[in-house]
C-alpha atoms as a PDB file:
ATOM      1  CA  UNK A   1      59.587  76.778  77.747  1.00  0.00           C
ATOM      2  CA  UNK A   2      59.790  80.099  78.600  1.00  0.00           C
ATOM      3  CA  UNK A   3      62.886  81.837  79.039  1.00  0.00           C
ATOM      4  CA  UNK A   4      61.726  85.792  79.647  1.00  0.00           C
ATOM      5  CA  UNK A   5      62.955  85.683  83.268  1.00  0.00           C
ATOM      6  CA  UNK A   6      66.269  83.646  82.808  1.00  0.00           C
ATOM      7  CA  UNK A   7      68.369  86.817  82.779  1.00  0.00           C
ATOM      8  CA  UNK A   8      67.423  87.347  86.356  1.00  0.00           C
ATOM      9  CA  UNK A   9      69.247  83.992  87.721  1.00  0.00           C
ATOM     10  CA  UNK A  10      72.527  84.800  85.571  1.00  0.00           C
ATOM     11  CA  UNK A  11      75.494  86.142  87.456  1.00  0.00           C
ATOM     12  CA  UNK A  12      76.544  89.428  86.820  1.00  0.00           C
ATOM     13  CA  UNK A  13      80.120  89.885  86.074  1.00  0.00           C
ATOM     14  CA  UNK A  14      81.996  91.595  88.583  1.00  0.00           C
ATOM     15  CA  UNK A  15      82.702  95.393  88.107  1.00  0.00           C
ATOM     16  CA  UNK A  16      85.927  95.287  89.970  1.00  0.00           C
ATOM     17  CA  UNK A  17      87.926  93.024  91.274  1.00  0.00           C
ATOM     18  CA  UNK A  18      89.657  93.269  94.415  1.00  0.00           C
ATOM     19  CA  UNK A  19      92.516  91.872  95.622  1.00  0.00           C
ATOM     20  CA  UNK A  20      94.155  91.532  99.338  1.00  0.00           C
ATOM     21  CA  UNK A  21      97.441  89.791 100.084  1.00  0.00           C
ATOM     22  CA  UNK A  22      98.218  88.876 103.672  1.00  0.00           C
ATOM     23  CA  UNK A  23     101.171  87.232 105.482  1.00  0.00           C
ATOM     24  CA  UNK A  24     100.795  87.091 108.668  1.00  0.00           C
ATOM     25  CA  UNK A  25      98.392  89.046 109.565  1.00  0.00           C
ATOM     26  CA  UNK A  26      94.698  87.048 109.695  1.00  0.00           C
ATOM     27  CA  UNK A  27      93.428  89.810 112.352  1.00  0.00           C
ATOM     28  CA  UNK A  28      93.647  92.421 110.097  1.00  0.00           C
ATOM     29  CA  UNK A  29      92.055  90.671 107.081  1.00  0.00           C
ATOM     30  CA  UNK A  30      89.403  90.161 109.419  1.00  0.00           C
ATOM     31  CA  UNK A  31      88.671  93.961 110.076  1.00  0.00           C
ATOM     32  CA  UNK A  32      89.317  95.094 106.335  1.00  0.00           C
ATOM     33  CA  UNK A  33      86.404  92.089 105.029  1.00  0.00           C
ATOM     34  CA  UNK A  34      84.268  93.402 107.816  1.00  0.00           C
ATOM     35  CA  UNK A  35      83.885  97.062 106.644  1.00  0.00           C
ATOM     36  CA  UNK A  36      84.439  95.404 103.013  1.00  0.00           C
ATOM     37  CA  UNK A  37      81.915  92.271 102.564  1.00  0.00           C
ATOM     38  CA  UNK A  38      78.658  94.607 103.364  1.00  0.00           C
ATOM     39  CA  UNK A  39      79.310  96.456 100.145  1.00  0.00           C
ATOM     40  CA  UNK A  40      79.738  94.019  97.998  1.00  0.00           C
ATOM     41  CA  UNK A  41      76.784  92.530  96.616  1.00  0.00           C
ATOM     42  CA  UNK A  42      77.525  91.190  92.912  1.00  0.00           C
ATOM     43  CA  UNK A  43      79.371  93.700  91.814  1.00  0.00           C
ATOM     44  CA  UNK A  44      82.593  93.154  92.895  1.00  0.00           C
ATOM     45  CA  UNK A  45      84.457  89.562  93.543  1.00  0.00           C
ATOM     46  CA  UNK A  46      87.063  89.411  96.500  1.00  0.00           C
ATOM     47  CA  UNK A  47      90.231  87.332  96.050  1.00  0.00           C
ATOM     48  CA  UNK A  48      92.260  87.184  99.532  1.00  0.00           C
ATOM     49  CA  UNK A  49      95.856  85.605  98.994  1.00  0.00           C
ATOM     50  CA  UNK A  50      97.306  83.634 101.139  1.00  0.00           C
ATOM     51  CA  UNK A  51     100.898  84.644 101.235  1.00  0.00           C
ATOM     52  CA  UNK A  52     102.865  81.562 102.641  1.00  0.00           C
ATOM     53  CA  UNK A  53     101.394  82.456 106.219  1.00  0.00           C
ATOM     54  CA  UNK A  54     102.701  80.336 108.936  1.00  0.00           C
ATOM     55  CA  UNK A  55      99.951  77.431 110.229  1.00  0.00           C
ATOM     56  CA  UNK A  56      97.898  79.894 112.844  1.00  0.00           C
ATOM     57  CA  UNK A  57      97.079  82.668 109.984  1.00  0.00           C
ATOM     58  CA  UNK A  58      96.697  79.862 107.331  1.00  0.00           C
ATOM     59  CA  UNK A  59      94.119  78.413 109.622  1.00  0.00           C
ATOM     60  CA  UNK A  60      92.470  81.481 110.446  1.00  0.00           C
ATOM     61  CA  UNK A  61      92.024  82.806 106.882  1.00  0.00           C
ATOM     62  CA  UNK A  62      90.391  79.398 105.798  1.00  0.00           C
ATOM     63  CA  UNK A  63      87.804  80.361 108.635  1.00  0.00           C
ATOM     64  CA  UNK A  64      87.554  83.894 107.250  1.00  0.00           C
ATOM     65  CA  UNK A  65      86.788  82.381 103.644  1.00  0.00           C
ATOM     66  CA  UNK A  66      83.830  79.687 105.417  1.00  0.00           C
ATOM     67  CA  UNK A  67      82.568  82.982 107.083  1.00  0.00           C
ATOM     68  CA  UNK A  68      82.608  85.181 104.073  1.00  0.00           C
ATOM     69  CA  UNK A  69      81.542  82.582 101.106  1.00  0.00           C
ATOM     70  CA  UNK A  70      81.897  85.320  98.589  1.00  0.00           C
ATOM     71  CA  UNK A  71      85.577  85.586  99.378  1.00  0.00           C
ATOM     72  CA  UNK A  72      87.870  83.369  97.210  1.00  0.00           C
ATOM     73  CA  UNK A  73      90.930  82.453  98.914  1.00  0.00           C
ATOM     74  CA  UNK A  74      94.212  81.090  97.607  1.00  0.00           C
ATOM     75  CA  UNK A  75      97.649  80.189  98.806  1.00  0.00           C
ATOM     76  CA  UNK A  76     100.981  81.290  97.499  1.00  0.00           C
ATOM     77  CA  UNK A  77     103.544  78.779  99.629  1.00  0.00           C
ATOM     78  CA  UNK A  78     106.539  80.816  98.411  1.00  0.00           C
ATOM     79  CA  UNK A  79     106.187  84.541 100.446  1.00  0.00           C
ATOM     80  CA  UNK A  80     106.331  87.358  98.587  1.00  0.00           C
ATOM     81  CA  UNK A  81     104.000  90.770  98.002  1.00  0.00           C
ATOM     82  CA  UNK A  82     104.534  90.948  94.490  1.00  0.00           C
ATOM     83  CA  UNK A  83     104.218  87.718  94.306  1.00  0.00           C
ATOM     84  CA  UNK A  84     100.808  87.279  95.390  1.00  0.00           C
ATOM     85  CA  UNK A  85      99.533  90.247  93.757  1.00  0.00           C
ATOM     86  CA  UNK A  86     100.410  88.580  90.377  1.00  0.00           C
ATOM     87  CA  UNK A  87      98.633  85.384  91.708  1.00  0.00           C
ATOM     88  CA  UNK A  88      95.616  87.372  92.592  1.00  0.00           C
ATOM     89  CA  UNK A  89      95.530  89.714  89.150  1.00  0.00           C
ATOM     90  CA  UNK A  90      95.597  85.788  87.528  1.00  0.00           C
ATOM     91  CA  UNK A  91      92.581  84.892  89.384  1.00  0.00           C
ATOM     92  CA  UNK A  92      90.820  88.304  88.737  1.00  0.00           C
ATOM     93  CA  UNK A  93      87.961  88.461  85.889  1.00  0.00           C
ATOM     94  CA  UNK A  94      86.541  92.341  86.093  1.00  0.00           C
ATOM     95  CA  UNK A  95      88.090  95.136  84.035  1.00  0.00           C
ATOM     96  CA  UNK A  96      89.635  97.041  87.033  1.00  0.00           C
ATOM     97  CA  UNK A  97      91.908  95.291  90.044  1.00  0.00           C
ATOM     98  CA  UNK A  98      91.799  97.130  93.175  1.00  0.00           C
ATOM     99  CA  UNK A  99      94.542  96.178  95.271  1.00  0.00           C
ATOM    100  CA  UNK A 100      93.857  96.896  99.443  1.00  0.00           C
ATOM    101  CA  UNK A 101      96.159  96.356 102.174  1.00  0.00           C
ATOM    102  CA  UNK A 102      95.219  93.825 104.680  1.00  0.00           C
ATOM    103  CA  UNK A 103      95.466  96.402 107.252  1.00  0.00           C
ATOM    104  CA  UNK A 104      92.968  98.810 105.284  1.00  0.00           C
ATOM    105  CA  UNK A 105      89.834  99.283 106.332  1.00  0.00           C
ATOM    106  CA  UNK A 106      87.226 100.657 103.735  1.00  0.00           C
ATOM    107  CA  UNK A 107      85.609 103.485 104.854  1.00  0.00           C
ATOM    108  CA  UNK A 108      81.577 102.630 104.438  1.00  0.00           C
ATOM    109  CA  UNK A 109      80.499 103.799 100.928  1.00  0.00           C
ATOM    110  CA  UNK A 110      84.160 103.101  99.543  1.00  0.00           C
ATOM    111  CA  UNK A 111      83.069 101.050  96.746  1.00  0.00           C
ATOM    112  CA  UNK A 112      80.543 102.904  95.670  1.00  0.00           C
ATOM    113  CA  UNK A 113      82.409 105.782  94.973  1.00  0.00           C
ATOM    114  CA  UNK A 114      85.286 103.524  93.640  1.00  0.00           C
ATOM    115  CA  UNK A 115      82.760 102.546  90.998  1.00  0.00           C
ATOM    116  CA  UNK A 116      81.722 105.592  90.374  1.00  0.00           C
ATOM    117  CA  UNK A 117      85.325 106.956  89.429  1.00  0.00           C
ATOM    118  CA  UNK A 118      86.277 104.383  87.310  1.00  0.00           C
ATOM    119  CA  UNK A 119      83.229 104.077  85.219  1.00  0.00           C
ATOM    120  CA  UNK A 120      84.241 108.379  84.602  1.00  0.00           C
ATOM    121  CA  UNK A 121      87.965 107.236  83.466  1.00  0.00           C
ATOM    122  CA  UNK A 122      89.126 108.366  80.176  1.00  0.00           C
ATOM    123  CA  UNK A 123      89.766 104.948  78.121  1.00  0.00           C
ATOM    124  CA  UNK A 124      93.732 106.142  78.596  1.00  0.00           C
ATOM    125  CA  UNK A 125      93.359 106.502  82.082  1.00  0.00           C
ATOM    126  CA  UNK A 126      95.203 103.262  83.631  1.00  0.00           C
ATOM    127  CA  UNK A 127      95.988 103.666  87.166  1.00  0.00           C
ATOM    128  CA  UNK A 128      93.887 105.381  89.817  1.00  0.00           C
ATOM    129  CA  UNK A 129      95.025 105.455  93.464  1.00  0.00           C
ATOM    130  CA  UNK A 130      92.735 106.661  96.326  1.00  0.00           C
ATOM    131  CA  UNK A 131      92.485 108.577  99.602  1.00  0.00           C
ATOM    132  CA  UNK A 132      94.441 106.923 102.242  1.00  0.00           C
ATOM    133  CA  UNK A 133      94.022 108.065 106.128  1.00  0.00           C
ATOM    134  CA  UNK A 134      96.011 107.145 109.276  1.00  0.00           C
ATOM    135  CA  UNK A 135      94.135 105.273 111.898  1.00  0.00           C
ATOM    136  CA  UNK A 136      96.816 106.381 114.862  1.00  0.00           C
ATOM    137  CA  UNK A 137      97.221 103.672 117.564  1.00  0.00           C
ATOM    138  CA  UNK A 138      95.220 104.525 120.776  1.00  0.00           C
ATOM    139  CA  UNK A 139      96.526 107.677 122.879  1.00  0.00           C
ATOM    140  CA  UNK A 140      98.765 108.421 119.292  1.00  0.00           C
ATOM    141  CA  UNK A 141      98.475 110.916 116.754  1.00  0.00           C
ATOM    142  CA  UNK A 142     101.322 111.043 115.042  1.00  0.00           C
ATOM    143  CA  UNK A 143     102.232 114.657 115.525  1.00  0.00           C
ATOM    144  CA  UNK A 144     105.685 114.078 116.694  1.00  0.00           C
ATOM    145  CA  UNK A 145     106.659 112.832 113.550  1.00  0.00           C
ATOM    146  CA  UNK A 146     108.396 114.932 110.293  1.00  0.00           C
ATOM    147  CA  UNK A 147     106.941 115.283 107.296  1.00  0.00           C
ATOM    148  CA  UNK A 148     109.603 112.731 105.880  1.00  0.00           C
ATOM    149  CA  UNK A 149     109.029 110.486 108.305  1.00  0.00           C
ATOM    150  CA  UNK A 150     105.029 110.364 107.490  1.00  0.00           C
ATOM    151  CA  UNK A 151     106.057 109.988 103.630  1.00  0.00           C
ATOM    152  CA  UNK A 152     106.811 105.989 104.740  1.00  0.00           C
ATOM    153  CA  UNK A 153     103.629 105.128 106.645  1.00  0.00           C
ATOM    154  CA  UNK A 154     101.619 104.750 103.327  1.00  0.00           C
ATOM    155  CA  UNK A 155      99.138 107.693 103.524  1.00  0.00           C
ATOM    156  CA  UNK A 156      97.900 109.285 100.336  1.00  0.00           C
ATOM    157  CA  UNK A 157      95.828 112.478 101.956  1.00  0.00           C
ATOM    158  CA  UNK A 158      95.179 115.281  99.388  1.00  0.00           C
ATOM    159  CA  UNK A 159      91.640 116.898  99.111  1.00  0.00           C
ATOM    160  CA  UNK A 160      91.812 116.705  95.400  1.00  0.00           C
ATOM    161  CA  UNK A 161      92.037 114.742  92.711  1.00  0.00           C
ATOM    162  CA  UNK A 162      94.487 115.280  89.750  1.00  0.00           C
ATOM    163  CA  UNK A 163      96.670 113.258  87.239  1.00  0.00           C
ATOM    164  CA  UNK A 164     100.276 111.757  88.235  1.00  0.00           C
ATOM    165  CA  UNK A 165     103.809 111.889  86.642  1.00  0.00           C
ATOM    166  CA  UNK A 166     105.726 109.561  88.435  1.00  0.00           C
ATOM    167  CA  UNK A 167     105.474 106.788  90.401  1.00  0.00           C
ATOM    168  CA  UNK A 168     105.324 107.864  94.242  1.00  0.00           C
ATOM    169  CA  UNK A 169     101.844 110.068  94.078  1.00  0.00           C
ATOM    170  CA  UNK A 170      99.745 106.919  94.794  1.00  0.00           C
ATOM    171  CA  UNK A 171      99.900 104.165  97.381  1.00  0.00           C
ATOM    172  CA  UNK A 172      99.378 100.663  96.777  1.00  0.00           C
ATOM    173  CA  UNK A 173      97.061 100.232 100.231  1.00  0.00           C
ATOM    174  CA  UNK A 174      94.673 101.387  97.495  1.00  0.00           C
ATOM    175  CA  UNK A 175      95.317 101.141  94.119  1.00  0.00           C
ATOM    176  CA  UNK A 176      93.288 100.859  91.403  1.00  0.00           C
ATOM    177  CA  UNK A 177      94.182  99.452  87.660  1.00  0.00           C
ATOM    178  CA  UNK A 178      93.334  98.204  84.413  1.00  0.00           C
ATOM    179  CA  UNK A 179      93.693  94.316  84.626  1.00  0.00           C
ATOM    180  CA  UNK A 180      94.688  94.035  81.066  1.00  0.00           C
ATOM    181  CA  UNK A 181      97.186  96.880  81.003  1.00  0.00           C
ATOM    182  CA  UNK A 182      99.106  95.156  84.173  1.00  0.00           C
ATOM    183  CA  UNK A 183      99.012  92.099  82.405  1.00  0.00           C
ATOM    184  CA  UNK A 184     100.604  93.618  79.319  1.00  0.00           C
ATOM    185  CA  UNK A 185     103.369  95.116  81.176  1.00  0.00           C
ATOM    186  CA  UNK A 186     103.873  91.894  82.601  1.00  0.00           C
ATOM    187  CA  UNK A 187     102.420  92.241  86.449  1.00  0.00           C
ATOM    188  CA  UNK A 188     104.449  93.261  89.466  1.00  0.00           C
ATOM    189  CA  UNK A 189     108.328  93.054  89.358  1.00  0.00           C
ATOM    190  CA  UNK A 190     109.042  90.171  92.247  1.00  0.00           C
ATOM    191  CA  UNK A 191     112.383  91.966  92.825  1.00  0.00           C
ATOM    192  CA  UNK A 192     110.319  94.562  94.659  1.00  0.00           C
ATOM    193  CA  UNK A 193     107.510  94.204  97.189  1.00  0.00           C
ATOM    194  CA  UNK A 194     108.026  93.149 100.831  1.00  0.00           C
ATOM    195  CA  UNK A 195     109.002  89.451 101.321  1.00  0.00           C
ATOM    196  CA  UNK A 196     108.431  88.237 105.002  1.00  0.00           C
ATOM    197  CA  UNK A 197     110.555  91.066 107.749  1.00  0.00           C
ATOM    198  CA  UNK A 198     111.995  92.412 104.231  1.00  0.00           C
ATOM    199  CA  UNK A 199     110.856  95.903 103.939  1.00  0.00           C
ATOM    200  CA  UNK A 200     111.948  96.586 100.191  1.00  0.00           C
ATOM    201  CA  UNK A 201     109.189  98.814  98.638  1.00  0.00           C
ATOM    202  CA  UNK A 202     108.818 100.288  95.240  1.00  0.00           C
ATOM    203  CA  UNK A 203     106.714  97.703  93.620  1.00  0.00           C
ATOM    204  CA  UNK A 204     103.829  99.883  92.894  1.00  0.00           C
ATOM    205  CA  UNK A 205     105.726 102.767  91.946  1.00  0.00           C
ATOM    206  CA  UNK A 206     107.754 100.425  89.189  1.00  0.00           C
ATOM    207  CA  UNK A 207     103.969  99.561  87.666  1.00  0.00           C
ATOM    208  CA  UNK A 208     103.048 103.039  87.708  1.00  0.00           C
ATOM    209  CA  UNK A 209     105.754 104.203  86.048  1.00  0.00           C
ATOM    210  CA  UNK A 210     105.784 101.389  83.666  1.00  0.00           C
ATOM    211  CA  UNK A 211     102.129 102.750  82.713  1.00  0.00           C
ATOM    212  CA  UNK A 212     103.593 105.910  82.070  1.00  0.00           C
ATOM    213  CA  UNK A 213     106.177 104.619  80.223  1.00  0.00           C
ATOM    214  CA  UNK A 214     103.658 103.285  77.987  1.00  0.00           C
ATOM    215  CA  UNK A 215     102.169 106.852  77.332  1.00  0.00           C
ATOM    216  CA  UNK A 216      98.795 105.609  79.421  1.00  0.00           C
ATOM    217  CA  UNK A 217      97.717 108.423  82.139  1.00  0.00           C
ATOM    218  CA  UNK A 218      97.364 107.460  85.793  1.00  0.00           C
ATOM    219  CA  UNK A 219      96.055 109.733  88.444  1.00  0.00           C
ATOM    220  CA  UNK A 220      94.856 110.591  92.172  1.00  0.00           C
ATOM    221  CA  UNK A 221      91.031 110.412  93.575  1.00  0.00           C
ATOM    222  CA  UNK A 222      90.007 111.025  97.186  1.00  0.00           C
ATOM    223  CA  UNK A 223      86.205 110.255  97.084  1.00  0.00           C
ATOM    224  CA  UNK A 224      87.209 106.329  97.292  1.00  0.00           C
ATOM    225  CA  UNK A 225      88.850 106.266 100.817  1.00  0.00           C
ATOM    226  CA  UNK A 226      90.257 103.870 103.914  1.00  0.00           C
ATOM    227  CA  UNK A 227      92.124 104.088 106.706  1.00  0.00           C
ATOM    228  CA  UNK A 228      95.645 102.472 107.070  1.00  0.00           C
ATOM    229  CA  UNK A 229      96.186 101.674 110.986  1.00  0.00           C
ATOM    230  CA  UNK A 230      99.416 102.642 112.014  1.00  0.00           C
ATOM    231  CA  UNK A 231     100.833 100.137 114.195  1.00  0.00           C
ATOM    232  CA  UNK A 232     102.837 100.903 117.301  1.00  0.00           C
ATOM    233  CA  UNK A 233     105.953 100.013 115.464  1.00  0.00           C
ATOM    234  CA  UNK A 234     106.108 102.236 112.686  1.00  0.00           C
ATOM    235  CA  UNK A 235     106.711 105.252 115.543  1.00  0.00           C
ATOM    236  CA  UNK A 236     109.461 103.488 116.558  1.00  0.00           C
ATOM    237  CA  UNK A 237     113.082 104.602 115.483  1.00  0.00           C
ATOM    238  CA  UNK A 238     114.707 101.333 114.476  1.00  0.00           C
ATOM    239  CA  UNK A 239     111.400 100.645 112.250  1.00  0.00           C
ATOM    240  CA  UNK A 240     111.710 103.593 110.211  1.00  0.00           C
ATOM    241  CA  UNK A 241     115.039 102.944 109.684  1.00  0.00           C
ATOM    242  CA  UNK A 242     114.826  99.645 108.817  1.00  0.00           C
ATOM    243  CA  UNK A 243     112.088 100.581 106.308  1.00  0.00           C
ATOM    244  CA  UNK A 244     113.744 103.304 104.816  1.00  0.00           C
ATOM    245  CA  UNK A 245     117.275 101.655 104.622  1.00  0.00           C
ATOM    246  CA  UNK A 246     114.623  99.163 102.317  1.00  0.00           C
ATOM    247  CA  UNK A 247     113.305 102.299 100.822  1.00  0.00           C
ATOM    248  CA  UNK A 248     116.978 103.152  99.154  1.00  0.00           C
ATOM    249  CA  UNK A 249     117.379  98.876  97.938  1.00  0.00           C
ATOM    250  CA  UNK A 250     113.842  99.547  95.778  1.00  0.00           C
ATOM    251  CA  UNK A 251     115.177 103.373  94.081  1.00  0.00           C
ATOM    252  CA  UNK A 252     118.075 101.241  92.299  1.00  0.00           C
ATOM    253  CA  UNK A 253     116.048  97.963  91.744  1.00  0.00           C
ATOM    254  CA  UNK A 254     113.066 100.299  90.275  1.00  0.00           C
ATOM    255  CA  UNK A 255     115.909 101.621  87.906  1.00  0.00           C
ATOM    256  CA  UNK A 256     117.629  98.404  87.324  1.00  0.00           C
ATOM    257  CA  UNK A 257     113.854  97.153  86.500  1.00  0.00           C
ATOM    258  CA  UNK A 258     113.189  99.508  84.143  1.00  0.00           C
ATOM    259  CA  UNK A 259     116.948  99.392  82.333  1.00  0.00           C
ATOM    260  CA  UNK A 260     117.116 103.058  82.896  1.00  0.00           C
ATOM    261  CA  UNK A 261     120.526 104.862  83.848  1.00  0.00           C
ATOM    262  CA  UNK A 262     120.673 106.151  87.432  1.00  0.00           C
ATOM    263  CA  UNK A 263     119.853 109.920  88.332  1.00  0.00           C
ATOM    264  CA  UNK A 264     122.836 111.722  89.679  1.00  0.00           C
ATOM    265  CA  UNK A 265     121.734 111.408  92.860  1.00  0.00           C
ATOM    266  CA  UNK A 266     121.842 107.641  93.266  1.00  0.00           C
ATOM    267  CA  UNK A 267     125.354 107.047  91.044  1.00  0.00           C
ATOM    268  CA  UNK A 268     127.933 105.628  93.044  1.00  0.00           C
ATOM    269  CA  UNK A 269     130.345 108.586  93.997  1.00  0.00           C
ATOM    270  CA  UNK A 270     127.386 110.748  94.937  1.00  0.00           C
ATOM    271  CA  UNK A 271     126.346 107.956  97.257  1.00  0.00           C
ATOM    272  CA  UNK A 272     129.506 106.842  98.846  1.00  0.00           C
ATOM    273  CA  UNK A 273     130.300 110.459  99.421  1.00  0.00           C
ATOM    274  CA  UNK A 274     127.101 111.091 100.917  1.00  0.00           C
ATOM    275  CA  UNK A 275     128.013 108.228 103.684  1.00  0.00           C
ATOM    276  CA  UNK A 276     130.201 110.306 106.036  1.00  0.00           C
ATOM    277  CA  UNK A 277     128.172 113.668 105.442  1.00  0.00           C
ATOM    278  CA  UNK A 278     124.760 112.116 106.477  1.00  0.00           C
ATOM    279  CA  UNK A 279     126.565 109.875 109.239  1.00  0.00           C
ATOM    280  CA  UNK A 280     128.451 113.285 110.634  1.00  0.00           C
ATOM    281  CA  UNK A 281     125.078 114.929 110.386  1.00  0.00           C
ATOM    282  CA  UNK A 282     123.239 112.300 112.092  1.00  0.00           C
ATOM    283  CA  UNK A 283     125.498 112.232 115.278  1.00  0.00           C
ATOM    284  CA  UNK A 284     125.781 116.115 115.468  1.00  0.00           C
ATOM    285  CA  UNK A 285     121.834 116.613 115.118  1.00  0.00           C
ATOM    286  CA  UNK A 286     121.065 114.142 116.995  1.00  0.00           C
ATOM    287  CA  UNK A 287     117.523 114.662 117.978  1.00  0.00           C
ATOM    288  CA  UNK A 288     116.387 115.453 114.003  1.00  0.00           C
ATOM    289  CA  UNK A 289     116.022 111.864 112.786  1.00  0.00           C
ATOM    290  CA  UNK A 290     115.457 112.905 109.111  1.00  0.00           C
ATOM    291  CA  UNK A 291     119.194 112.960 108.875  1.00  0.00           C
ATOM    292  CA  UNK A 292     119.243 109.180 110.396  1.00  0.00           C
ATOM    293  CA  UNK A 293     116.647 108.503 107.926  1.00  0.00           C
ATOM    294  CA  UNK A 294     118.476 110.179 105.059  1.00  0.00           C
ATOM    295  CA  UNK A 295     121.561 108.177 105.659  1.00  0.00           C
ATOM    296  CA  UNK A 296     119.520 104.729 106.351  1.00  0.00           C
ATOM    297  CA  UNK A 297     118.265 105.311 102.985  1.00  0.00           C
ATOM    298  CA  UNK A 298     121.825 106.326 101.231  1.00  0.00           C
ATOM    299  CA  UNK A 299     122.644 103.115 103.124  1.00  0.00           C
ATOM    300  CA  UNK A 300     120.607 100.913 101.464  1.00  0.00           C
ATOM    301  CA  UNK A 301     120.655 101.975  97.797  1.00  0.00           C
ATOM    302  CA  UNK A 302     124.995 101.259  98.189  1.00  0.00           C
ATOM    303  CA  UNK A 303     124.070  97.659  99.105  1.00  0.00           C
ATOM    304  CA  UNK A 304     121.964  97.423  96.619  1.00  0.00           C
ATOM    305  CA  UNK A 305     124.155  98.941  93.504  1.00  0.00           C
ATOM    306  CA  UNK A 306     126.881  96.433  95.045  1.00  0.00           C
ATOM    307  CA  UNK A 307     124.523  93.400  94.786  1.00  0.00           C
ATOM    308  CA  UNK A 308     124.359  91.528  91.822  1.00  0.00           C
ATOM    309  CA  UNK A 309     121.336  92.816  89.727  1.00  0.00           C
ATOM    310  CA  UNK A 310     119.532  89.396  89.802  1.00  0.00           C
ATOM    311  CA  UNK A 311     119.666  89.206  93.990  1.00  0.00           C
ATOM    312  CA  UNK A 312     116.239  88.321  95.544  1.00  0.00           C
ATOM    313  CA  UNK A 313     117.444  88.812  98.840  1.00  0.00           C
END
C-alpha cells in the first residue's frame, strides 16, 4: 500500500484550547460561537460547559452543540464558575487554555492573533490576558460612570502590552494559560468564582497570583481582543453594590487561599473601623457612589473574615 498521503487525513492537534462556561445564559453563547466558530478551522477545539443551567438554556445549548459540531459540550449539574472551568481545563488537550466569557464576543481575527502571541511566549511566560472592550447597551456609553466603578465591569483596555505583578491586571473574559501549569497548581479555587446570583470574584486573580508565586511570568497583550457587552444591569446602583460587596468576600478568600497573612488594610480593626467612616461618608456625599461602593466592599470582606474559612456560601 501506499501510505505517502496518509498524513493529510490525520487530525491536527489543536493549538489552543478554548473554554466557555455558561449558566444561564444560552443567548449569549450563541453570539460569542458566532463571531468564534468561523475562525476555527483545526486549530483550535471549543469546549462549552454547561454550568447546571436550568431546562430552557440546557435545551438550547444542546441545539447550539448540533449546530456547531465542532463544539464539545458538557454538563456540570452542580453550578459553579470555577467549577466548570476545572471541568473544561480536564477536557482540554492543546498546550494553551483560553478561557472566554459567554458574553464575549471575539472580535474577527481574534484567534489569529491569539496564536500568534503565544507561539512568541518565553517558555516562563504562563499567563497571558487580552484586550477586553465594552459593548455599551443601546443609547449607553458608560460615561456617567467613575473610574472605580468601570474597574468591576471586566474591561482590560490598555494600548500596550507588558508583564504583570499581581493578580488584577488581567481579566478572565479572556485569559490565556498554560494547561499544564494550571493543572500543577491544582486548577481554579471553587471557593471563588460566581455560583448562580453569587457575585464572589477573585478566581482568576488567585491563579494568577499562584503563577507568580511559582516564579513563572504572566503578562498583558492587546492584539487578541473582544468585546464584553455590558448589560443594562451593571449601570444600575444596587448591581454594583451587590458585586462589589462580593468583590470584598473574594480579597480575604484569595488570602485565606493562598495561607498568606492579611495586608493592613483588610485586618479586622482597620475594617470594622472603616464601617462608620465609609457609611458617614456615603450619606453625606450622597451623589459620589464610590464611597457606597467603598463601604459595600469593606462590607463584604467583614462577613467574610467572620465566616468560617471552609464556607461555600
Amino acid at each position: 500500500m501506499d501510505f505517502s498521503n496518509t498524513h493529510l487525513h490525520l487530525k491536527k492537534d489543536p493549538l489552543v484550547s478554548i473554554v466557555i462556561c455558561s449558566h444561564n445564559r444560552s443567548a449569549d453563547v450563541l453570539e460569542c460561537l458566532g463571531a468564534l466558530i468561523p475562525q476555527i478551522g483545526d486549530q483550535a477545539e471549543v469546549i462549552l460547559v454547561d454550568s447546571a443551567s436550568d431546562p430552557e438554556n440546557k435545551a438550547a445549548m444542546a441545539r447550539l452543540a448540533v449546530l456547531y459540531p465542532a463544539v464539545k459540550l458538557t454538563r456540570v449539574d452542580q453550578p459553579g464558575h470555577s467549577r466548570a472551568r476545572n471541568c473544561g481545563v480536564h477536557l482540554a488537550t492543546a498546550d494553551w487554555v483560553v478561557f472566554l466569557d459567554d458574553d464575549a464576543v471575539p472580535f474577527p481575527d481574534w484567534l489569529g492573533k491569539l496564536l500568534a502571541t503565544i507561539s512568541a511566549a518565553s517558555p516562563t511566560q504562563a499567563v497571558i490576558g487580552g484586550g477586553i472592550y465594552p459593548r455599551w447597551p443601546d443609547g449607553m456609553n458608560g460615561e456617567h460612570l467613575s473610574k472605580r466603578w468601570k474597574m468591576f465591569l471586566s474591561l482590560a483596555e490598555a494600548d500596550k502590552p507588558g508583564s504583570v505583578t499581581d493578580g488584577y491586571a488581567v481579566n478572565g473574559a479572556n485569559y490565556a494559560i498554560r494547561r499544564r501549569v494550571l493543572l500543577d497548581i491544582g486548577g481554579f479555587s471553587e471557593r471563588l468564582g460566581r455560583v448562580g446570583g453569587r457575585l464572589i470574584s477573585g478566581d482568576e486573580s488567585h491563579v494568577t497570583k499562584r503563577v507568580l508565586d511559582t516564579g513563572l511570568g504572566a503578562g498583558f497583550d492587546p492584539t487578541f481582543k473582544v468585546y464584553h457587552k455590558i448589560s443594562r444591569e451593571r449601570l444600575k446602583i444596587s448591581w454594583i453594590l451587590r458585586r462589589t460587596f462580593w468583590e470584598g468576600v473574594g480579597e480575604i478568600r484569595t488570602f485565606r487561599c493562598r495561607d498568606l497573612p492579611l495586608p493592613a488594610h483588610l485586618r479586622p480593626i482597620k475594617l470594622i473601623a472603616s464601617v462608620p467612616i465609609l457609611l458617614f461618608l456615603s450619606i453625606v456625599h450622597f451623589k459620589n457612589h464610590d464611597w457606597k461602593i467603598r463601604l459595600a466592599m469593606c462590607l463584604g470582606a467583614c462577613m467574610s473574615l467572620f465566616t468560617a474559612r471552609d464556607d461555600h456560601t
